[in-house]
N, C-alpha and C. Protein backbone atom coordinates (compact mmCIF):
# COMPACT_ATOMS: atom_id res chain seq x y z
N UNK A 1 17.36 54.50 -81.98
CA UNK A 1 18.26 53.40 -81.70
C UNK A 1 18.18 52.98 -80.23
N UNK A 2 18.52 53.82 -79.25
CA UNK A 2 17.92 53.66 -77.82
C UNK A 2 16.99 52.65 -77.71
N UNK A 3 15.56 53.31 -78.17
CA UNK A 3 14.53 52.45 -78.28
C UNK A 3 14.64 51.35 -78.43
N UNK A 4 14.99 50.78 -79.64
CA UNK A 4 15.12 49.49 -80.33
C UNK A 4 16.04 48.76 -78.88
N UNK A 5 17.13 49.36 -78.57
CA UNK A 5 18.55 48.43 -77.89
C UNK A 5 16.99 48.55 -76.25
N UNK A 6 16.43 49.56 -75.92
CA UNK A 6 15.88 49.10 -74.57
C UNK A 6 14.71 47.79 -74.72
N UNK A 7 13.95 47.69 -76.34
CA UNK A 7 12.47 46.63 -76.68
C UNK A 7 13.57 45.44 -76.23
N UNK A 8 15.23 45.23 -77.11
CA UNK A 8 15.13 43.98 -76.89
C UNK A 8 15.92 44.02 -75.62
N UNK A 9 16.11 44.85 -74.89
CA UNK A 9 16.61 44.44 -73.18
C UNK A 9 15.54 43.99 -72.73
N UNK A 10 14.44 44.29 -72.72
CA UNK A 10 13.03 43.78 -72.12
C UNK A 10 12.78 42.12 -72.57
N UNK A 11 12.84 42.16 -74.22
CA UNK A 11 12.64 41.03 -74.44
C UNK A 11 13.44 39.92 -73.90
N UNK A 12 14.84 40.01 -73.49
CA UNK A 12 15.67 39.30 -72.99
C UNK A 12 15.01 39.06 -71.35
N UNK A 13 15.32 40.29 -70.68
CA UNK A 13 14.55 40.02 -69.62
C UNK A 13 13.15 39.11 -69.37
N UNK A 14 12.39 39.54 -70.63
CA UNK A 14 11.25 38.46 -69.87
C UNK A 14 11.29 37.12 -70.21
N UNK A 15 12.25 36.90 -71.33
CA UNK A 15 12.40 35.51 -71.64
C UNK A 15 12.66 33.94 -70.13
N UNK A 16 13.01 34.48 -69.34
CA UNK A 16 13.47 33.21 -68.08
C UNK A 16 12.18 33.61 -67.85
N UNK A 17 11.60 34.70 -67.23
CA UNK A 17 10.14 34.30 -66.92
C UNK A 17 9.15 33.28 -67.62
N UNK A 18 9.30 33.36 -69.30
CA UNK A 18 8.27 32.66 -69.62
C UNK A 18 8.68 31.28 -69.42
N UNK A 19 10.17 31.08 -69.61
CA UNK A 19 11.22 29.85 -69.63
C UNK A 19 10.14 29.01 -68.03
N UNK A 20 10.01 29.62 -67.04
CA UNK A 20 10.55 29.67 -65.60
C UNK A 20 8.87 28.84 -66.19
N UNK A 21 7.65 29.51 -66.77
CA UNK A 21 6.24 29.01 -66.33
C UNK A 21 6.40 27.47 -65.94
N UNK A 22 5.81 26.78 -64.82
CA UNK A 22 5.66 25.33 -65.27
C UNK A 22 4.75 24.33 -66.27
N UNK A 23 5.64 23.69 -66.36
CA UNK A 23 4.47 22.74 -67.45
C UNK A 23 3.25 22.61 -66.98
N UNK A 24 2.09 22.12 -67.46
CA UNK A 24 0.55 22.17 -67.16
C UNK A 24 0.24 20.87 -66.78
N UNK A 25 -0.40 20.74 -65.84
CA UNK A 25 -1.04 19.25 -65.79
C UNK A 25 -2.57 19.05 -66.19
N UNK A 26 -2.56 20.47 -66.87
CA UNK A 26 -3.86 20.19 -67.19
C UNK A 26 -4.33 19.13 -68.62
N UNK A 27 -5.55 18.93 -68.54
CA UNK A 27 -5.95 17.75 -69.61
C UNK A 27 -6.69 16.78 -69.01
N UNK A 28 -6.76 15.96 -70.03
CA UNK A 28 -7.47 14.45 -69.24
C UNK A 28 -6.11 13.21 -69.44
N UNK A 29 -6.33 12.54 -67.92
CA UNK A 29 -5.75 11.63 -67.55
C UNK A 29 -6.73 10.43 -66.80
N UNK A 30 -6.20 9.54 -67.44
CA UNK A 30 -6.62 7.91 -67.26
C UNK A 30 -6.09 7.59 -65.61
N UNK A 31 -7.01 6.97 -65.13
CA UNK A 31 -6.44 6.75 -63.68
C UNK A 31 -5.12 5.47 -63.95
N UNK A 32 -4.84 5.14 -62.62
CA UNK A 32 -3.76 4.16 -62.63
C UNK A 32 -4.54 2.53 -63.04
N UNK A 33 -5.64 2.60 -62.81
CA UNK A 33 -6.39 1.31 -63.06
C UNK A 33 -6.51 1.65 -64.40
N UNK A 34 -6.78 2.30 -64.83
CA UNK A 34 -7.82 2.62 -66.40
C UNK A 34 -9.10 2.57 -66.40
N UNK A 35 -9.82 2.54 -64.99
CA UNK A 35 -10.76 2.41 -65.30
C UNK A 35 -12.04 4.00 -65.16
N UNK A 36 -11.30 4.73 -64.89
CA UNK A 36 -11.07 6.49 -64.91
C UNK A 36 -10.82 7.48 -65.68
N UNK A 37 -11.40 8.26 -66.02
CA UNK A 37 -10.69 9.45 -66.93
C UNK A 37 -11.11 10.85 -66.04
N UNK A 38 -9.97 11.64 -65.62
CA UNK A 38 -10.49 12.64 -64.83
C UNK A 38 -10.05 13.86 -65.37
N UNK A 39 -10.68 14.51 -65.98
CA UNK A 39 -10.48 16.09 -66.28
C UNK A 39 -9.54 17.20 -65.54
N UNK A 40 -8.47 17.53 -65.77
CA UNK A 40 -7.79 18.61 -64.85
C UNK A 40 -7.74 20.11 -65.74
N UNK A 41 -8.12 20.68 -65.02
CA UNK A 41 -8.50 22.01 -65.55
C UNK A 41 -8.35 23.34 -64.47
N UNK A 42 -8.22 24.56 -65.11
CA UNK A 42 -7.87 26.02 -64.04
C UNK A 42 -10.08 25.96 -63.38
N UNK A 43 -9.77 26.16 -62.04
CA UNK A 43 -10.89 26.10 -61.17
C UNK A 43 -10.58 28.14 -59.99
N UNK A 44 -10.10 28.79 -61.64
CA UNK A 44 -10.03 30.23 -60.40
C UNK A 44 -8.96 30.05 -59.59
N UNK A 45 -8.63 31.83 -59.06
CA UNK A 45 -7.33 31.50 -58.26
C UNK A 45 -5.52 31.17 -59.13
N UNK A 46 -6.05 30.41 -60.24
CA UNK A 46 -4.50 30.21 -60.22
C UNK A 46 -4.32 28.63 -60.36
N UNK A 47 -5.49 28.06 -59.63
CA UNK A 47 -5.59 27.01 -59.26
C UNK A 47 -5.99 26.07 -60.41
N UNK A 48 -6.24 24.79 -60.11
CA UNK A 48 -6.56 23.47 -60.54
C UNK A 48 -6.95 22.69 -59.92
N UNK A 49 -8.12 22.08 -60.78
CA UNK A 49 -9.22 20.73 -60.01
C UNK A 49 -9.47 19.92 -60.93
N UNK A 50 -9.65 18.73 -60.47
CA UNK A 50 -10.09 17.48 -61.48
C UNK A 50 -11.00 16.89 -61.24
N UNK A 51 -11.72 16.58 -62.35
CA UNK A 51 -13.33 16.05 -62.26
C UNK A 51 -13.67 14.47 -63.04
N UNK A 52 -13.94 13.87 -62.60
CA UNK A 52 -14.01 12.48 -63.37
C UNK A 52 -14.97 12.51 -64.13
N UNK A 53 -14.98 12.36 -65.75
CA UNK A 53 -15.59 12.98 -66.68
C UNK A 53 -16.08 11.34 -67.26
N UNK A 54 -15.33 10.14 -67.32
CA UNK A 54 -15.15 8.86 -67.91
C UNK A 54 -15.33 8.25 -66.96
N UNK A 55 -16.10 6.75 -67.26
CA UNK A 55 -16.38 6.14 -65.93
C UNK A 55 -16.00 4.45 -66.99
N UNK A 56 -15.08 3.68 -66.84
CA UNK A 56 -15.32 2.23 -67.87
C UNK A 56 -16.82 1.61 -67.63
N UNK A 57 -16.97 1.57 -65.91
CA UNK A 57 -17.91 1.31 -65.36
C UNK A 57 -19.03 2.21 -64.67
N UNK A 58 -19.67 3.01 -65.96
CA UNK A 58 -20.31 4.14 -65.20
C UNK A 58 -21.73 3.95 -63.82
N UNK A 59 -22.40 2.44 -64.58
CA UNK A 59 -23.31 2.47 -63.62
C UNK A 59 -23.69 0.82 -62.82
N UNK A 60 -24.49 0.89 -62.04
CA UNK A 60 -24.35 -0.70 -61.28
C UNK A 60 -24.61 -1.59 -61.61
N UNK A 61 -24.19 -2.58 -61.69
CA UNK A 61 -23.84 -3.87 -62.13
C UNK A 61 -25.20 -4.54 -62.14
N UNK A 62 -25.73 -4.02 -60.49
CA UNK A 62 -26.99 -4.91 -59.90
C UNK A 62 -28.04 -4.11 -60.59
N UNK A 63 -28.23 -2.75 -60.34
CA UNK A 63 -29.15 -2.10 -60.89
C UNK A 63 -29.21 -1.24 -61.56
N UNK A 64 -28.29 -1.09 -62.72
CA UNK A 64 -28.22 -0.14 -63.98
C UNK A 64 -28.08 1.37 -64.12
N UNK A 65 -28.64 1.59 -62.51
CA UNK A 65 -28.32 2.95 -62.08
C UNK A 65 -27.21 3.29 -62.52
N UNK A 66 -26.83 4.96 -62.40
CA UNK A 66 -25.06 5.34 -62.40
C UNK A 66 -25.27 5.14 -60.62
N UNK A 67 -23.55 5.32 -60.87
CA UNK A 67 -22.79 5.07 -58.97
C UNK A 67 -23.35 6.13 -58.86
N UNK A 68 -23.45 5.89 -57.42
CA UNK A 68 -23.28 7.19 -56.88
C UNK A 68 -22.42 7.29 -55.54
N UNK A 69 -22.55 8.40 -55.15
CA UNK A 69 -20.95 8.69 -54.15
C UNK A 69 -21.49 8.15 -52.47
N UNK A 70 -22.18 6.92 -52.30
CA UNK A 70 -22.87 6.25 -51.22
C UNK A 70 -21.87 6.76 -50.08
N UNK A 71 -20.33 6.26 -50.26
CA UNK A 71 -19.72 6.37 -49.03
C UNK A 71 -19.53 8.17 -48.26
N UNK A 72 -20.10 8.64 -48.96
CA UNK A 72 -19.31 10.34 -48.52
C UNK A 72 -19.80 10.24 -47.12
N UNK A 73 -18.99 11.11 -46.26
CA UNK A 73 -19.83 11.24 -45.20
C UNK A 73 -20.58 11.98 -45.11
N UNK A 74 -20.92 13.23 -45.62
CA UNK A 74 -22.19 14.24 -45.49
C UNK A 74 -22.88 13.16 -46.29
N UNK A 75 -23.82 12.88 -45.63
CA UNK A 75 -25.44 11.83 -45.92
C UNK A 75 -26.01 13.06 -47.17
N UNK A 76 -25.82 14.34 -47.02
CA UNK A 76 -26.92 14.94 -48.02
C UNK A 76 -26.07 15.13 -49.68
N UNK A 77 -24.72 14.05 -49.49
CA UNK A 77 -23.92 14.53 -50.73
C UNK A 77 -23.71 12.72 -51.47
N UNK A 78 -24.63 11.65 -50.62
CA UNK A 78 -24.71 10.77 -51.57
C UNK A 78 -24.98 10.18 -52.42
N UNK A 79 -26.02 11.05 -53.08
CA UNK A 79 -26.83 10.71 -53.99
C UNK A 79 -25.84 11.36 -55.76
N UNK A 80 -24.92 12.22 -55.36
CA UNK A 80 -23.99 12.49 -56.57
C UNK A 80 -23.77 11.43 -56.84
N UNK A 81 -23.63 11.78 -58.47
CA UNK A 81 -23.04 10.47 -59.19
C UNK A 81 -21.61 10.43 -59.17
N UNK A 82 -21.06 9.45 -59.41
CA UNK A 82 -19.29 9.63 -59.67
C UNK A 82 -19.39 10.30 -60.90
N UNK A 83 -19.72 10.27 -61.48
CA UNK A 83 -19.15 10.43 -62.84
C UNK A 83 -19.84 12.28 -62.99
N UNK A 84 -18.83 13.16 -62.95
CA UNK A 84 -18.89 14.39 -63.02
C UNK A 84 -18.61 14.99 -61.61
N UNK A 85 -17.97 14.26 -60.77
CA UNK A 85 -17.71 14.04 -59.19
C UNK A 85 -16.44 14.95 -59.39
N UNK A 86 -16.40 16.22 -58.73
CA UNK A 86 -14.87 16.84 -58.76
C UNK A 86 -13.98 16.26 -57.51
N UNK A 87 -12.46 15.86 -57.97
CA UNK A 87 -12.03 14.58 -56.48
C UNK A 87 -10.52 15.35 -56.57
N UNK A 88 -10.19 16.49 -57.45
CA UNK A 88 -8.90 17.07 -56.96
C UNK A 88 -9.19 18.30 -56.80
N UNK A 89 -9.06 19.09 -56.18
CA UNK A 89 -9.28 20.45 -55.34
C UNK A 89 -8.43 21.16 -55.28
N UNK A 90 -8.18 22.23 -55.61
CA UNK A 90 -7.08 23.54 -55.11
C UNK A 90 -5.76 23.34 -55.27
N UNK A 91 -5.15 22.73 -55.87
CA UNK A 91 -3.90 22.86 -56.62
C UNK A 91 -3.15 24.12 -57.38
N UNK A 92 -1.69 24.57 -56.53
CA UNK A 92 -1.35 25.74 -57.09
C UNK A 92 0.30 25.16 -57.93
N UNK A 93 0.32 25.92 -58.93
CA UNK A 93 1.72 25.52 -59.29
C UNK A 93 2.59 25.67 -58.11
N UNK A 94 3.64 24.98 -58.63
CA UNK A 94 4.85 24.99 -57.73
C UNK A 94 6.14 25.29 -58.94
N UNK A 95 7.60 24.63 -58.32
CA UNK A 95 8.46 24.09 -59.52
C UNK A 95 9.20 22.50 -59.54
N UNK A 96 9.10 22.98 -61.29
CA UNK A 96 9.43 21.86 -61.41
C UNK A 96 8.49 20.85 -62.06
N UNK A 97 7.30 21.14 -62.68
CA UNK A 97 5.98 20.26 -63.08
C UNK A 97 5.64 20.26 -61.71
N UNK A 98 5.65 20.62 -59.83
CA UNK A 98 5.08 20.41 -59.41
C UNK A 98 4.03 20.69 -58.89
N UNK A 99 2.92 20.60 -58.53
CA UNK A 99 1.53 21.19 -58.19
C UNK A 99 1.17 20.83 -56.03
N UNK A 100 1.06 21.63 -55.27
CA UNK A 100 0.71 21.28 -54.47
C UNK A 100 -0.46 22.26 -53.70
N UNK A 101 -0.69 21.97 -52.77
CA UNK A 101 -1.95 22.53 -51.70
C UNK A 101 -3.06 22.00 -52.08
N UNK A 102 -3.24 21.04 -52.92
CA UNK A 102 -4.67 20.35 -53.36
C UNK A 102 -5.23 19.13 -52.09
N UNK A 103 -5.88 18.85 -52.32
CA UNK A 103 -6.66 17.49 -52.17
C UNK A 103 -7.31 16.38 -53.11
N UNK A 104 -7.34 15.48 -52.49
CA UNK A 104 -7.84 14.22 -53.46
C UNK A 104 -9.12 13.97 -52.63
N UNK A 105 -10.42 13.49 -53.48
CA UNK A 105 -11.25 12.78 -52.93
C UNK A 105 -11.41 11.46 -53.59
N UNK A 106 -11.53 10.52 -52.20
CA UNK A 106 -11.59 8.73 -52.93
C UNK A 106 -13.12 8.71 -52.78
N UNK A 107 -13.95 8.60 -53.58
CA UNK A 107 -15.43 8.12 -53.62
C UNK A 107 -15.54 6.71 -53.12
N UNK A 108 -14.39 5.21 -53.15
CA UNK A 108 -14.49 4.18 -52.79
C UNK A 108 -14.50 4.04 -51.73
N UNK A 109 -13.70 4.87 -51.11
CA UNK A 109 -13.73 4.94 -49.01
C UNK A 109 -14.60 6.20 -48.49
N UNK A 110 -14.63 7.14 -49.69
CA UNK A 110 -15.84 8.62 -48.70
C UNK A 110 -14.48 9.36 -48.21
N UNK A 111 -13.25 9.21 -48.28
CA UNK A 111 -12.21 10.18 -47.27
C UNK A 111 -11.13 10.98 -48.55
N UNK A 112 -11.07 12.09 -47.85
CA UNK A 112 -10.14 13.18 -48.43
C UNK A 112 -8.82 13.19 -47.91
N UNK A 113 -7.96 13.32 -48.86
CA UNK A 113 -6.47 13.54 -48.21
C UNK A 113 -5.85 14.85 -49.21
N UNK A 114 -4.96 15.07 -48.30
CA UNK A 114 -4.20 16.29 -48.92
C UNK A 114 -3.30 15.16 -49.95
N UNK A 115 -2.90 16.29 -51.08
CA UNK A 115 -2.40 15.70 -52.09
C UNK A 115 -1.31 16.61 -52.93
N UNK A 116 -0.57 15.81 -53.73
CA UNK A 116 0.32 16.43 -53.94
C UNK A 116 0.42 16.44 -55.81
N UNK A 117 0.67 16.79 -56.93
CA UNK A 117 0.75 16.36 -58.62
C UNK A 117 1.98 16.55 -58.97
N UNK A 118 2.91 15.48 -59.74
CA UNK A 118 3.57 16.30 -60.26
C UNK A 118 4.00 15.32 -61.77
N UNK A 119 4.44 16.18 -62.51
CA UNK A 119 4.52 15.26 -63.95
C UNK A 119 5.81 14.51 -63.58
N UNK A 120 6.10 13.37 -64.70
CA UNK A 120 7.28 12.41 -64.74
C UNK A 120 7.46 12.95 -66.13
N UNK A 121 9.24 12.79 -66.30
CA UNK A 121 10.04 13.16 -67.29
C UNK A 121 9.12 12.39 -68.45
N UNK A 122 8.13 10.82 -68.67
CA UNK A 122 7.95 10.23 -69.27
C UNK A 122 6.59 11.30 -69.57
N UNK A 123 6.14 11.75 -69.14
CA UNK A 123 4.62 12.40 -70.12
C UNK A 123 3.57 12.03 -68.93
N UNK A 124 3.95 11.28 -67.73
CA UNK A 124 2.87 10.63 -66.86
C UNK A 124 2.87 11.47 -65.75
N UNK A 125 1.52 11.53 -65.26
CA UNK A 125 1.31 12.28 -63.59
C UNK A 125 1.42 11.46 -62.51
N UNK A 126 2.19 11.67 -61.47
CA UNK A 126 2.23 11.04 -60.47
C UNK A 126 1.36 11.81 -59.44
N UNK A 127 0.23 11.04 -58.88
CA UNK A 127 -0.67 11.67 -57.77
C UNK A 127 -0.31 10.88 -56.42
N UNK A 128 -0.13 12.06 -55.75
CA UNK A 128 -0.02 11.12 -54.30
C UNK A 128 -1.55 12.02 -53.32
N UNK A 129 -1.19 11.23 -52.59
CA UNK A 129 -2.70 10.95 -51.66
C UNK A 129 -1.71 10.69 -50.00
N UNK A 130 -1.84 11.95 -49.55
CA UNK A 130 -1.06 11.67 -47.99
C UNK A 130 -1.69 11.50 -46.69
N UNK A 131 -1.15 11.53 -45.99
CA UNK A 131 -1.89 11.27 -44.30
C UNK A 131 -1.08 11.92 -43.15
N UNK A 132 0.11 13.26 -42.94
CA UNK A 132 0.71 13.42 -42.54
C UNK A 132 1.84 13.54 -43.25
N UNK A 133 2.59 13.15 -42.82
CA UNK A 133 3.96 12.84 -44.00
C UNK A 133 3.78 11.64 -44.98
N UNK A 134 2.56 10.10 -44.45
CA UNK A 134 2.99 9.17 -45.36
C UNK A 134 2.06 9.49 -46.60
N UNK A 135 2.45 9.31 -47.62
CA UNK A 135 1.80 10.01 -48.93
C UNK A 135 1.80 8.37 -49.84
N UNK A 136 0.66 8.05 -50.39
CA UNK A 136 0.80 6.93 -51.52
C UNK A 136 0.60 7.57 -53.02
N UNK A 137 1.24 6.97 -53.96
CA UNK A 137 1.28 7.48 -55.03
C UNK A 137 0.50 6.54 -56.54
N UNK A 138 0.00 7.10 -57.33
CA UNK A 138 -0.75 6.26 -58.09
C UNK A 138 -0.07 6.96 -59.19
N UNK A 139 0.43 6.30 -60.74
CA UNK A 139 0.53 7.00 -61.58
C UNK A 139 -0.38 7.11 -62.58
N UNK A 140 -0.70 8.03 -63.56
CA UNK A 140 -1.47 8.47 -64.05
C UNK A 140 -1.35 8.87 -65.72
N UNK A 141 -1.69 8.16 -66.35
CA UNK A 141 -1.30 8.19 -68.18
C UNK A 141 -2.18 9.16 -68.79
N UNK A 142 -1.83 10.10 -69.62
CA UNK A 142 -2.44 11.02 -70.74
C UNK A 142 -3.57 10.15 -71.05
N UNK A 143 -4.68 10.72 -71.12
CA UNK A 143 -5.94 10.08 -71.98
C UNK A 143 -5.91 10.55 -73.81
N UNK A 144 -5.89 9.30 -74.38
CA UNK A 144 -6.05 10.09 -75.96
C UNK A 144 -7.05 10.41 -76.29
């Protein structure tokens, strides 16, 4: 009897822990344009990174090529294509749906900013992209 009354003291106990996990942002999400689909997934650590897996517009207009990541500034990293381009980096849970210590990379300008994830009550990710304290935010819809 002991036994039994200490399994479910435990079970009680670990219940707020599992309660406590945060929700996942992992999955694929549609950028704020739509014209994006970027993969978020565990990258080790604990962590999370996102990779742009969907491109509407995968390759150039002028010359049929796929993009590639022209603006980066390391010259020996422009020849990547966007499309399989990892552009969120090191993301650790937080609370609350929130995710921080990551980075964003913009392939349209070549520049990295620290960044911040966190879900909206509606099912959507809000990504911000900062510079110090000022942070811009893009929202971000479930991909079906």
């Amino acid at each position: 009897m002991k036994l039994h009354r200490l399994a479910l003291a435990a079970a009680l106990v670990a219940t707020p822990a599992l309660a406590a996990s945060p929700p996942s942002v992992q999955g694929d999400w549609l950028t704020a344009s739509g014209s994006g689909k970027v993969r978020i997934a565990g990258c080790g650590g604990g962590k999370v990174c996102g990779t742009i897996v969907w491109l509407k517009t995968p390759n150039d207009r002028e010359t049929g090529k796929p993009l590639v990541d022209e603006k980066n500034p390391d010259a020996g990293l422009r020849n990547r294509t966007i499309q399989g381009l990892q552009i969120l980096k090191g993301f650790s849970a937080g609370t609350n749906g929130k995710w921080a210590g990551g980075s964003i990379y913009d392939p349209q300008s070549g520049k990295t900013y620290d960044s911040k994830l966190s879900l909206n009550p509606d099912g959507t990710l809000k990504v911000e992209g900062c510079i110090a304290i000022i942070c811009q935010a893009q929202t971000w819809k479930p991909a079906a």
